[in-house]
Protein backbone atom coordinates (compact mmCIF):
# COMPACT_ATOMS: atom_id res chain seq x y z
CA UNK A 1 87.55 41.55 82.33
CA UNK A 2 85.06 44.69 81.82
CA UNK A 3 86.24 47.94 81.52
CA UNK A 4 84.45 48.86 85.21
CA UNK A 5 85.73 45.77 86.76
CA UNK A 6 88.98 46.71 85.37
CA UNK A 7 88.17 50.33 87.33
CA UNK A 8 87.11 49.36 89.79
CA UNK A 9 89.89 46.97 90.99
CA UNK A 10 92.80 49.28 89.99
CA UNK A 11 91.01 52.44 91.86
CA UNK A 12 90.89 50.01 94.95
CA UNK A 13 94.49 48.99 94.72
CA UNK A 14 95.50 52.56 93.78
CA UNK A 15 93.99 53.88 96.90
CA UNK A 16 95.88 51.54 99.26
CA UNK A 17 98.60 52.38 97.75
CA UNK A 18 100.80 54.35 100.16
CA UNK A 19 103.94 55.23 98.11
CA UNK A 20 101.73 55.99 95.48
CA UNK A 21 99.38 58.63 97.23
CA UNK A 22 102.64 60.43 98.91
CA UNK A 23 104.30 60.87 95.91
CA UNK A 24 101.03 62.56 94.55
CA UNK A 25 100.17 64.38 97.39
CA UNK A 26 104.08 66.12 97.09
CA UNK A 27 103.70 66.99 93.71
CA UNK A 28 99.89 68.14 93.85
CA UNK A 29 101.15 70.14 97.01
CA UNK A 30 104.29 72.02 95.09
CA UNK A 31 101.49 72.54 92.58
CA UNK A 32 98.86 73.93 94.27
CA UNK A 33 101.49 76.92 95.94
CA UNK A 34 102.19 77.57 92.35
CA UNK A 35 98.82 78.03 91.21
CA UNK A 36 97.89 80.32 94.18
CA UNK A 37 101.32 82.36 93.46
CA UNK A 38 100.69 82.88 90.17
CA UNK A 39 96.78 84.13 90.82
CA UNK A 40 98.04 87.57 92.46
CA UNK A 41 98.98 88.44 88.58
CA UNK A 42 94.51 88.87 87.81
CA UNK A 43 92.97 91.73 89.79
CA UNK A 44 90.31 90.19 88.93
CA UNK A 45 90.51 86.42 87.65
CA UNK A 46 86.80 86.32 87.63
CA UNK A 47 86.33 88.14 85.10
CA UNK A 48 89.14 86.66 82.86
CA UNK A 49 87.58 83.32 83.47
CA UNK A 50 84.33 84.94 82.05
CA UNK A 51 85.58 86.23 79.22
CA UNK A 52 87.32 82.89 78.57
CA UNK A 53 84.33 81.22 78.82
CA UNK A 54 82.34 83.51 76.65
CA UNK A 55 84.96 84.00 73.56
CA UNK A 56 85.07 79.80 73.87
CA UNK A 57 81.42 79.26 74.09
CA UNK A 58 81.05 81.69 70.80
CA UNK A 59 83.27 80.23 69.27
CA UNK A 60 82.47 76.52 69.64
CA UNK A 61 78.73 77.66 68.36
CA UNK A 62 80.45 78.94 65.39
CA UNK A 63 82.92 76.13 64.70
CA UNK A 64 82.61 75.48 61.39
CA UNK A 65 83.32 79.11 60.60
CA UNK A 66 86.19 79.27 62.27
CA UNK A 67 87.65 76.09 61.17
CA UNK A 68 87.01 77.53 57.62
CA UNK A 69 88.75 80.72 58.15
CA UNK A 70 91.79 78.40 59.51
CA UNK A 71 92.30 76.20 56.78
CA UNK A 72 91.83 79.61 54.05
CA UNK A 73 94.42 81.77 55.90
CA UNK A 74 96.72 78.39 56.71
CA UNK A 75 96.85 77.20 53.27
CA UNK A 76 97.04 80.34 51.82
CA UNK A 77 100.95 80.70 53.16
CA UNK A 78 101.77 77.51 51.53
CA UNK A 79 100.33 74.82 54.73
CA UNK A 80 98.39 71.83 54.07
CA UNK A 81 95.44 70.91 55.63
CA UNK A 82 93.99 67.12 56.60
CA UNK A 83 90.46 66.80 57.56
CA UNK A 84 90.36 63.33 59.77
CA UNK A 85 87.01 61.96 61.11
CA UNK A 86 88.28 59.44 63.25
CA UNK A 87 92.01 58.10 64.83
CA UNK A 88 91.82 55.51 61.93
CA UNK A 89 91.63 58.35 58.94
CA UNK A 90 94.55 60.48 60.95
CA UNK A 91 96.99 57.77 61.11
CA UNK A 92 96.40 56.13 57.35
CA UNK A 93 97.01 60.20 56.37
CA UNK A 94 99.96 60.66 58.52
CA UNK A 95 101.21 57.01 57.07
CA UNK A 96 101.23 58.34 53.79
CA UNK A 97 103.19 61.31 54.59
CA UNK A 98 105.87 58.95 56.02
CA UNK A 99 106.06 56.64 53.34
CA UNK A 100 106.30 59.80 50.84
CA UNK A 101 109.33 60.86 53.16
CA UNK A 102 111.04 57.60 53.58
CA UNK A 103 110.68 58.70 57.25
CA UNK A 104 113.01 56.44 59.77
CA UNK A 105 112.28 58.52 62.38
CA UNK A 106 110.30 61.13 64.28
CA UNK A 107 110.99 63.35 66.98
CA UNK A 108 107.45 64.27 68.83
CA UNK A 109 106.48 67.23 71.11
CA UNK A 110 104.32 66.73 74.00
CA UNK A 111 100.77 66.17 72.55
CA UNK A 112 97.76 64.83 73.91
CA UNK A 113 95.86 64.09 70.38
CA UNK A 114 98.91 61.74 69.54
CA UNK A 115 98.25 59.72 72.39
CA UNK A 116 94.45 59.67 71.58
CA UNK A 117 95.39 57.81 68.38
CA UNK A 118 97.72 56.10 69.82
CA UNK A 119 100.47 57.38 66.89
CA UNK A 120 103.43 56.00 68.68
CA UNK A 121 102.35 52.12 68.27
CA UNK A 122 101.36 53.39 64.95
CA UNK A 123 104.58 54.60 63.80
CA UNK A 124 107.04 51.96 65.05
CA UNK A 125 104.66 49.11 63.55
CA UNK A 126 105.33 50.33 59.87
CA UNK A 127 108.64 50.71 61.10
CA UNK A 128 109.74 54.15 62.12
CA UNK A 129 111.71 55.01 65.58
CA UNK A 130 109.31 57.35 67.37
CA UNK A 131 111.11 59.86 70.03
CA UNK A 132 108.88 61.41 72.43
CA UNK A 133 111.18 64.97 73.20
CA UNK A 134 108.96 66.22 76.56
CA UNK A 135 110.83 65.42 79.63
CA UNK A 136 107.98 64.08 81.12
CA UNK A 137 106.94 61.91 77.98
CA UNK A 138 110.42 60.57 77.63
CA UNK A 139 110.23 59.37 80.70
CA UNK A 140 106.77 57.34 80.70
CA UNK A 141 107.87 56.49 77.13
CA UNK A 142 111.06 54.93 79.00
CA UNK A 143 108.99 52.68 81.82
CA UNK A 144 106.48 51.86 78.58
CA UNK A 145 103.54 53.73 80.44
CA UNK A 146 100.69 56.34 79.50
CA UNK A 147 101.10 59.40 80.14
CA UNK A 148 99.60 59.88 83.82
CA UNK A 149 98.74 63.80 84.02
CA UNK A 150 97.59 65.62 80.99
CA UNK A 151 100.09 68.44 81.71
CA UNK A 152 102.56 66.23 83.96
CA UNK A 153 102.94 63.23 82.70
CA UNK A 154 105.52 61.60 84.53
CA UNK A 155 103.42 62.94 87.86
CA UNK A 156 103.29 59.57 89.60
CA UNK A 157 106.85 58.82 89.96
CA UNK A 158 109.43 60.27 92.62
CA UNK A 159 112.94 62.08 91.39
CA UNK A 160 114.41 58.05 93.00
CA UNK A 161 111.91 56.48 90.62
CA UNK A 162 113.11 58.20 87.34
CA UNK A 163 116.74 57.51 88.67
CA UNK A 164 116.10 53.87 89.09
CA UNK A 165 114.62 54.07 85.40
CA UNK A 166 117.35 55.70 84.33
CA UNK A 167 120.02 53.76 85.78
CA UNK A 168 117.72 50.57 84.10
CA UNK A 169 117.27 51.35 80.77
CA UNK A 170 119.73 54.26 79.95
CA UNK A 171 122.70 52.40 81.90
CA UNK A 172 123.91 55.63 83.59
CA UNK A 173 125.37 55.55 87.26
CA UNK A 174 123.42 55.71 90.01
CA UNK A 175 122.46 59.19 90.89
CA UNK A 176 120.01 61.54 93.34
CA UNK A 177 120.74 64.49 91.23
CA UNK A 178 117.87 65.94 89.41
CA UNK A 179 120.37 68.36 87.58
CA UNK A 180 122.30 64.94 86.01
CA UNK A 181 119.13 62.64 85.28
CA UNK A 182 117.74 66.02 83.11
CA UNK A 183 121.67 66.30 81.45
CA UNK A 184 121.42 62.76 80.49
CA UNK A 185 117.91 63.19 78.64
CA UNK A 186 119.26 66.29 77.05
CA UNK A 187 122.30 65.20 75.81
CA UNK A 188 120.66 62.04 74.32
CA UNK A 189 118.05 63.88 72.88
CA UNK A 190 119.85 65.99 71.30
CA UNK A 191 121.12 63.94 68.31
CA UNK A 192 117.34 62.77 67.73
CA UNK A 193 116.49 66.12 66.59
CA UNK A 194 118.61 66.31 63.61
CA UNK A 195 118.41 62.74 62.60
CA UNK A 196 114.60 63.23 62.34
CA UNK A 197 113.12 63.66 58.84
CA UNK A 198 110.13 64.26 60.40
CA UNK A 199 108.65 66.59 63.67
CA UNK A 200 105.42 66.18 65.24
CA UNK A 201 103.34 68.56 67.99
CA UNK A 202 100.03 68.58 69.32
CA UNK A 203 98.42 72.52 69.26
CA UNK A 204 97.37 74.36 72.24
CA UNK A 205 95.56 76.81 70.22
CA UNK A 206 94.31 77.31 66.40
CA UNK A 207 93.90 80.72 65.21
CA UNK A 208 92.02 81.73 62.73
CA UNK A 209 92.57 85.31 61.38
CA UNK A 210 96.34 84.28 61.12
CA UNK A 211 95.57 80.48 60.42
CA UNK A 212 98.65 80.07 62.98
CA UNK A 213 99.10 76.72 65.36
CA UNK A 214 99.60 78.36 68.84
CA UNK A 215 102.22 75.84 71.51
CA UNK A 216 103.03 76.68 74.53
CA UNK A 217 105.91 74.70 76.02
CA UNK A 218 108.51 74.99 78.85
CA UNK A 219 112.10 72.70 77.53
CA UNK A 220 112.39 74.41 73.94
CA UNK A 221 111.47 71.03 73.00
CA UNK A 222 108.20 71.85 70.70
CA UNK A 223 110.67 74.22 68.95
CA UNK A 224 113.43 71.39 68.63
CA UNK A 225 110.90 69.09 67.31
CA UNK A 226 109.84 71.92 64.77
CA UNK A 227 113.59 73.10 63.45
CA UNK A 228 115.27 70.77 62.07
CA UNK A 229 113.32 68.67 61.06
CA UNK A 230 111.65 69.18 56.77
CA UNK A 231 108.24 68.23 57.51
CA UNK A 232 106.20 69.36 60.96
CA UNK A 233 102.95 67.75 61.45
CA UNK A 234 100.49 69.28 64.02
CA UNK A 235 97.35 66.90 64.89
CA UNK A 236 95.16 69.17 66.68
CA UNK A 237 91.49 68.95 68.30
CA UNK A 238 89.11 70.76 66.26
CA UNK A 239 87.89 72.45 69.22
CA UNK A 240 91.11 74.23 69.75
CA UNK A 241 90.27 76.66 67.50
CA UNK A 242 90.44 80.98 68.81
CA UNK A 243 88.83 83.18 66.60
CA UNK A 244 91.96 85.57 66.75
CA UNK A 245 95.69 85.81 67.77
CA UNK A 246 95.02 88.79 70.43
CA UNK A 247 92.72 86.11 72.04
CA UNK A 248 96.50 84.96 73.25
CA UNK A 249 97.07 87.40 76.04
CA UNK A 250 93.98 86.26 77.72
CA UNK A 251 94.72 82.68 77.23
CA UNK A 252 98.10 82.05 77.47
CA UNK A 253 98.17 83.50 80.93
CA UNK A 254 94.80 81.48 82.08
CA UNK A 255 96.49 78.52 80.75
CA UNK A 256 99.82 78.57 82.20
CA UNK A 257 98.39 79.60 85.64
CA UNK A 258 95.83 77.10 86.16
CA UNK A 259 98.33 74.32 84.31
CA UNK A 260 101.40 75.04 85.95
CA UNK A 261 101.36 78.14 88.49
CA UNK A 262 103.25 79.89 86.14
CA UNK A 263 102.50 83.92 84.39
CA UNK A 264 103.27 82.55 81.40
CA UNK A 265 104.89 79.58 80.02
CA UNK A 266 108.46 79.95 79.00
CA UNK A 267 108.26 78.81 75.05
CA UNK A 268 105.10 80.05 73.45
CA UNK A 269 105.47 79.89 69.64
CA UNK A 270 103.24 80.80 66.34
CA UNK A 271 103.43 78.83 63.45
CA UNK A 272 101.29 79.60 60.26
CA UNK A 273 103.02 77.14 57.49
CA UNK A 274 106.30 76.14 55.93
CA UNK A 275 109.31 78.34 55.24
CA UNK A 276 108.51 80.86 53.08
CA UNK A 277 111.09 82.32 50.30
CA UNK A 278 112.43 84.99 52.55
CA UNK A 279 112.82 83.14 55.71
CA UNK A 280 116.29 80.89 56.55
CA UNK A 281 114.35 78.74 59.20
CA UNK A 282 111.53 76.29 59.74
CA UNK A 283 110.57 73.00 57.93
CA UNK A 284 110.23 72.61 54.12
CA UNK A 285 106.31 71.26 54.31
CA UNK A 286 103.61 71.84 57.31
CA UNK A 287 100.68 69.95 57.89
CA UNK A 288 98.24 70.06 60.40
CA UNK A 289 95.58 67.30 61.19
CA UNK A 290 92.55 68.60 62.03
CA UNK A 291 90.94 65.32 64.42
CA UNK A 292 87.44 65.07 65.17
CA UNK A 293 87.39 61.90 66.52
CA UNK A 294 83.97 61.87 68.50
CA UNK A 295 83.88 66.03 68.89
CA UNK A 296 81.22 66.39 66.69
CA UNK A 297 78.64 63.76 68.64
CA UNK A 298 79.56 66.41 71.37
CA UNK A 299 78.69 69.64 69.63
CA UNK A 300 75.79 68.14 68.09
CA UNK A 301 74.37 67.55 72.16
CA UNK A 302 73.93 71.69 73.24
CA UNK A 303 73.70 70.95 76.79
CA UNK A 304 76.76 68.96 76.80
CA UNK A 305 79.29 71.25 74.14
CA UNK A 306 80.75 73.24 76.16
CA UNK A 307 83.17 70.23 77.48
CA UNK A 308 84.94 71.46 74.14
CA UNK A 309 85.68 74.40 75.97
CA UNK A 310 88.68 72.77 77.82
CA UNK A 311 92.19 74.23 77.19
CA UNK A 312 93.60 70.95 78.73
CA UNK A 313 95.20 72.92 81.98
CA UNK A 314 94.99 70.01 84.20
CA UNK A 315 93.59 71.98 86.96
CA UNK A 316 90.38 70.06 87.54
CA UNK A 317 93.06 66.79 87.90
CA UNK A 318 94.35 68.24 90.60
CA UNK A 319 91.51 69.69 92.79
CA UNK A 320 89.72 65.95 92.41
CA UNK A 321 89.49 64.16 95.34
CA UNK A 322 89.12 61.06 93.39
CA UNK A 323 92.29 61.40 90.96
CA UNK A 324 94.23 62.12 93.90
CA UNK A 325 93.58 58.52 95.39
CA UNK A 326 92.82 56.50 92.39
CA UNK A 327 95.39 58.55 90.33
CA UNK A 328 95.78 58.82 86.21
CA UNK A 329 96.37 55.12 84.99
CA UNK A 330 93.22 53.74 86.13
CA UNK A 331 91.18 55.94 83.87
CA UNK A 332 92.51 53.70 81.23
CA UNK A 333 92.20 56.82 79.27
CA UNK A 334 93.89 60.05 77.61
CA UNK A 335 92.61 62.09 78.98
CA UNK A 336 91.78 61.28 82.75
CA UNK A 337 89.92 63.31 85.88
CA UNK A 338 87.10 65.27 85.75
CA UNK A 339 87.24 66.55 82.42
CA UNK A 340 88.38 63.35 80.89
CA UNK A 341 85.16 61.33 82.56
CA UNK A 342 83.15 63.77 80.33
CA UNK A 343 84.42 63.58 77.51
CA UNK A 344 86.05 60.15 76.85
CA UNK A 345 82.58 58.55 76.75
CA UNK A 346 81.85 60.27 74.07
CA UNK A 347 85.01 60.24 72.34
CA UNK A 348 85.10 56.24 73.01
CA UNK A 349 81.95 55.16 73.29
CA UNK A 350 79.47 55.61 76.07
CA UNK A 351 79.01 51.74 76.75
CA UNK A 352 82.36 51.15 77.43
CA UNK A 353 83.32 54.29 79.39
CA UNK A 354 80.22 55.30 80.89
CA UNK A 355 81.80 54.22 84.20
CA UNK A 356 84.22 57.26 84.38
CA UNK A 357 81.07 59.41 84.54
CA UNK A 358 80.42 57.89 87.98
CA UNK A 359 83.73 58.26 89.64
CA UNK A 360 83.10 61.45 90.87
CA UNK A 361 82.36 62.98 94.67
CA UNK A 362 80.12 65.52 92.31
CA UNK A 363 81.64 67.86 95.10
CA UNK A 364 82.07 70.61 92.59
CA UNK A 365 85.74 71.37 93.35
CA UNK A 366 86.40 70.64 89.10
CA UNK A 367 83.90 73.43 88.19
CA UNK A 368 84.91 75.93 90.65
CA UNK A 369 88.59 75.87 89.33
CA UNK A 370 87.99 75.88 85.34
CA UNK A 371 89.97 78.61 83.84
CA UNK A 372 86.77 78.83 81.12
CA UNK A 373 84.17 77.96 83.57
CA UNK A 374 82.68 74.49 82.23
CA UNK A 375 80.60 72.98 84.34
CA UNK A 376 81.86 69.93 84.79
CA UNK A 377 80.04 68.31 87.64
CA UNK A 378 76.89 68.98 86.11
CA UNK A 379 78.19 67.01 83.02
CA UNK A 380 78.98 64.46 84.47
CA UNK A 381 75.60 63.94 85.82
CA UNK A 382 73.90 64.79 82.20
CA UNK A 383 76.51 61.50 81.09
CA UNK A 384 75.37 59.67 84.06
CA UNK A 385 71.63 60.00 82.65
CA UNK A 386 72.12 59.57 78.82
CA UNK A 387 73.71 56.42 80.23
CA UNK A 388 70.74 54.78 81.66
CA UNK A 389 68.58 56.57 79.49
CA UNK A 390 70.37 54.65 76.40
CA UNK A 391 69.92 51.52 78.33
CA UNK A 392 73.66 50.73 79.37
CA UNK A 393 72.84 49.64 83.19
CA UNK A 394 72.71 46.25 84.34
CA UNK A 395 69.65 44.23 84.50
CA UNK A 396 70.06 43.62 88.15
CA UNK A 397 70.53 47.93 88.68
CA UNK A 398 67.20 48.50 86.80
CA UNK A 399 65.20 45.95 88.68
CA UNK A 400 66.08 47.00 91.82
CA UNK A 401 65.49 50.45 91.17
CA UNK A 402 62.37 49.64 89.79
CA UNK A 403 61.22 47.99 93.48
CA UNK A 404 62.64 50.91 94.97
CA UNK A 405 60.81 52.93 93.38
CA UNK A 406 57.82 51.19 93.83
CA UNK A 407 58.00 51.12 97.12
CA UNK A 408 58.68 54.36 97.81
CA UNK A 409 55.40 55.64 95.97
CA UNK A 410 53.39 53.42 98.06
CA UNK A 411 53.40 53.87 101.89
CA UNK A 412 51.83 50.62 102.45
CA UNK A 413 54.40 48.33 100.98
CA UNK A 414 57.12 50.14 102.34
CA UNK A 415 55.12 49.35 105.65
CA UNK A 416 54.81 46.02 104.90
CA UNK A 417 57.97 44.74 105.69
CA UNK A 418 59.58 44.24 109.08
CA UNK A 419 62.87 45.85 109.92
CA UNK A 420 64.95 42.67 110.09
CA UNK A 421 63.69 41.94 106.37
CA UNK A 422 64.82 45.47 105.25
CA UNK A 423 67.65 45.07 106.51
CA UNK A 424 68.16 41.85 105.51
CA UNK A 425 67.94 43.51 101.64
CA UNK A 426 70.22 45.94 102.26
CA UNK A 427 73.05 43.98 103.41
CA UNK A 428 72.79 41.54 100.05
CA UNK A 429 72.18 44.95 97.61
CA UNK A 430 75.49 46.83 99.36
CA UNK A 431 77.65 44.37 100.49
CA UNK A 432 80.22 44.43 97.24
CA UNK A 433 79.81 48.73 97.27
CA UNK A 434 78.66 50.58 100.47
CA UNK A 435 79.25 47.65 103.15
CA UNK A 436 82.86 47.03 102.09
CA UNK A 437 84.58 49.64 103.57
CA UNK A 438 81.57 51.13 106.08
CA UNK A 439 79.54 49.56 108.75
CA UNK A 440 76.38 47.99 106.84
CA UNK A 441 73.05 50.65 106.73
CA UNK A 442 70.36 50.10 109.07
CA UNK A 443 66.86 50.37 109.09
CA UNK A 444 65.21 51.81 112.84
CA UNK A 445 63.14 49.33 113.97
CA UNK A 446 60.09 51.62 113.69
CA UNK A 447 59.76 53.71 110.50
CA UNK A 448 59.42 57.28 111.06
CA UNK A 449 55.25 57.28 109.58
CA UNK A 450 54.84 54.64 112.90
CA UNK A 451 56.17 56.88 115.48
CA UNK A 452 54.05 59.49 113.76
CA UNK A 453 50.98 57.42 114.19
CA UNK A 454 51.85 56.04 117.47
CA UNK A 455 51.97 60.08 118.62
CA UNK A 456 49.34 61.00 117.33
CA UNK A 457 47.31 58.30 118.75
CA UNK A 458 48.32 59.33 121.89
């Protein structure tokens, strides 16, 4: 089956899904009073998302400067730096380092990248036990599942579905309490940590004066991951990159507010290398992987870059009127919603994907919610035409558009045929899209240039 059939089908049986849509619709809700809470911090959030925007924007024009400054100032305190193309140079690197470490296992922040390579399956095939440390992850990582939210990723399921999970594959008793289910994860987390001979995180932001790795987190569990552990690797976007660390007091804040409601996140952590000689803590060796991975076809497209402006908040997920009835899974996708149909064609290959670019209202609600002001609907619409433009439509899509617009340059032939025919067409061309869930179009029996001529003959 296709990749759009495959859409299309889940979206359909998504929708009808009642459970399903009133477990989002509670957790979107308890979001959305967050978000608006946390707003009366900005006098004037305008004008931080502006300034967002433009220090981004700059930034991204200047990338390979940045990224330069990074990797000087980063390696200078002792870090090592991996330059990675695609997933498949990123996981033969991060292979290595296991095999130099006789890693058995890994504990893993919450990080987006790693689940654009797809690290976990990576890991346990060459044999190492991969522990995602996130609440959220360890749970989807429990019911074998993606990641449904890019901030939330256990969004989907109800406090009585994680029990059930819980009470499956952990073999606890049966409980409603949301106090005990996060007790058990803790306390059988907790050993993971120092077994690990290895951590793992994603980045929320690079900075390049300090060449630091910015996370922001909310468990303690990025800083967990990071502790004990000898060696930390960070795979992080290459479009993640701030030109300086006081950037962080306008994008922390932005970033927490639209992602989770909150001032600020309560873990938010700098790390610019190893251990050095003076300190007691942190790991032995630091890397971080610096993934391209299909950014680069975007920068090289001006009217498209500034999709690497996202800080992955989450809040154009939640404003979407499709996400909230098709929901995250049937992206088949990292990164899902709005920003996700944007991006993942490019990141994955616009024949395959270009179908995400379509499911979209183009209502606008995305762009008007950005924290950095990307305008997302328009995006999608400049995907929408590279797509036909590079000839990814289907035959039967072209020639019909081709008659129609034929016959809409030529009075005459549009004339030509009688109402019932017209009809007739439409019913066959929009019976498996429009006429499945809406009464079928119909033509007026006279065409509005008739009445015209039938008035003015009068």
């Amino acid at each position: 089956m296709s990749r759009l059939k495959q859409f299309l089908q889940d979206a359909e049986t998504k929708s009808f899904d009642l459970g399903h849509r009133s477990t989002i619709k509670f957790n979107i809700g308890k979001y959305n009073a967050a978000v608006q809470r946390g707003l009366t911090q900005y006098s004037d959030h305008e004008l931080a998302r502006e300034r967002a925007s433009f220090i981004k924007t700059n930034t991204i024009n200047n990338l390979d400067k940045y990224l330069m400054e990074f990797e000087s100032n980063f390696t200078a305190r002792g870090g090592k730096v991996i330059w990675a193309r695609n997933a498949e140079e990123a996981l033969k690197e991060i292979g290595q380092i296991m095999k130099r470490k006789r890693a058995r296992s890994v504990v893993k922040s919450k990080s987006m990248t790693t689940e654009e390579i797809h690290l976990n399956n990576f890991l346990e095939k060459n044999g190492v036990e991969t522990v995602e440390t996130d609440l959220g992850e360890y749970i989807v990582q429990l019911a074998e599942q993606r990641p449904y939210h890019i901030v939330t990723p256990a969004m989907h399921m109800s406090k009585k579905d994680i029990a059930d999970l819980f009470v499956k594959k952990l073999k606890i008793a049966p409980t409603d309490s949301a106090e005990e289910l996060v007790a058990t994860a803790r306390r059988l987390l907790r050993a993971k940590y120092t077994e690990a001979e290895v951590g793992i995180t994603g980045g929320n932001f690079l900075l390049a004066d300090i060449g630091g790795v910015a996370i922001t987190e909310n468990e303690g569990n990025g800083r967990l991951s990071t502790a004990f552990p000898k060696t930390h690797i960070a795979i992080v976007g290459i479009e993640k990159i701030l030109p300086s660390v006081m950037d962080l007091d306008l994008f922390w804040p932005l970033l927490s507010t639209s992602g989770t409601g909150q001032q600020v996140t309560i873990y938010n952590t700098i790390f610019t290398g190893p251990r050095q000689p003076n300190e007691k803590d942190g790991p032995e060796e630091m890397y971080v992987v610096l993934l391209d991975n299909g950014r680069t076809e975007l920068l090289a497209l001006p009217e498209k870059r500034e999709a690497l402006n996202c800080i992955r908040c989450g809040a154009c997920l939640n404003v979407c009127p499709v996400y909230k009835n098709i929901g995250g899974h049937t992206y088949e996708s990292t990164y899902s919603g709005p920003i996700g149909s944007v991006i993942t064609p490019h990141y994955n290959g616009m024949a395959e994907n270009k179908h995400l670019s379509f499911a979209s209202s183009l209502c606008g609600a995305c762009t008007s919610v950005c924290p950095v002001k990307i305008n997302i609907h328009n995006l999608l619409l400049l995907n929408r035409r590279q797509s036909v433009e590079q000839g990814f439509t289907e035959k039967s899509e072209r020639t019909t558009f081709k008659l129609w617009l034929k016959a809409m340059k030529s009075r005459k032939l549009l004339n030509m045929a009688p109402a019932g025919v017209k009809n007739f067409v439409l019913k066959q061309v929009l019976k498996d899209t429009w006429s499945k869930r809406r009464e079928p179009l119909q033509v007026a029996p006279k065409s509005f240039n008739q009445l015209w001529k039938e008035r003015e003959g009068k």
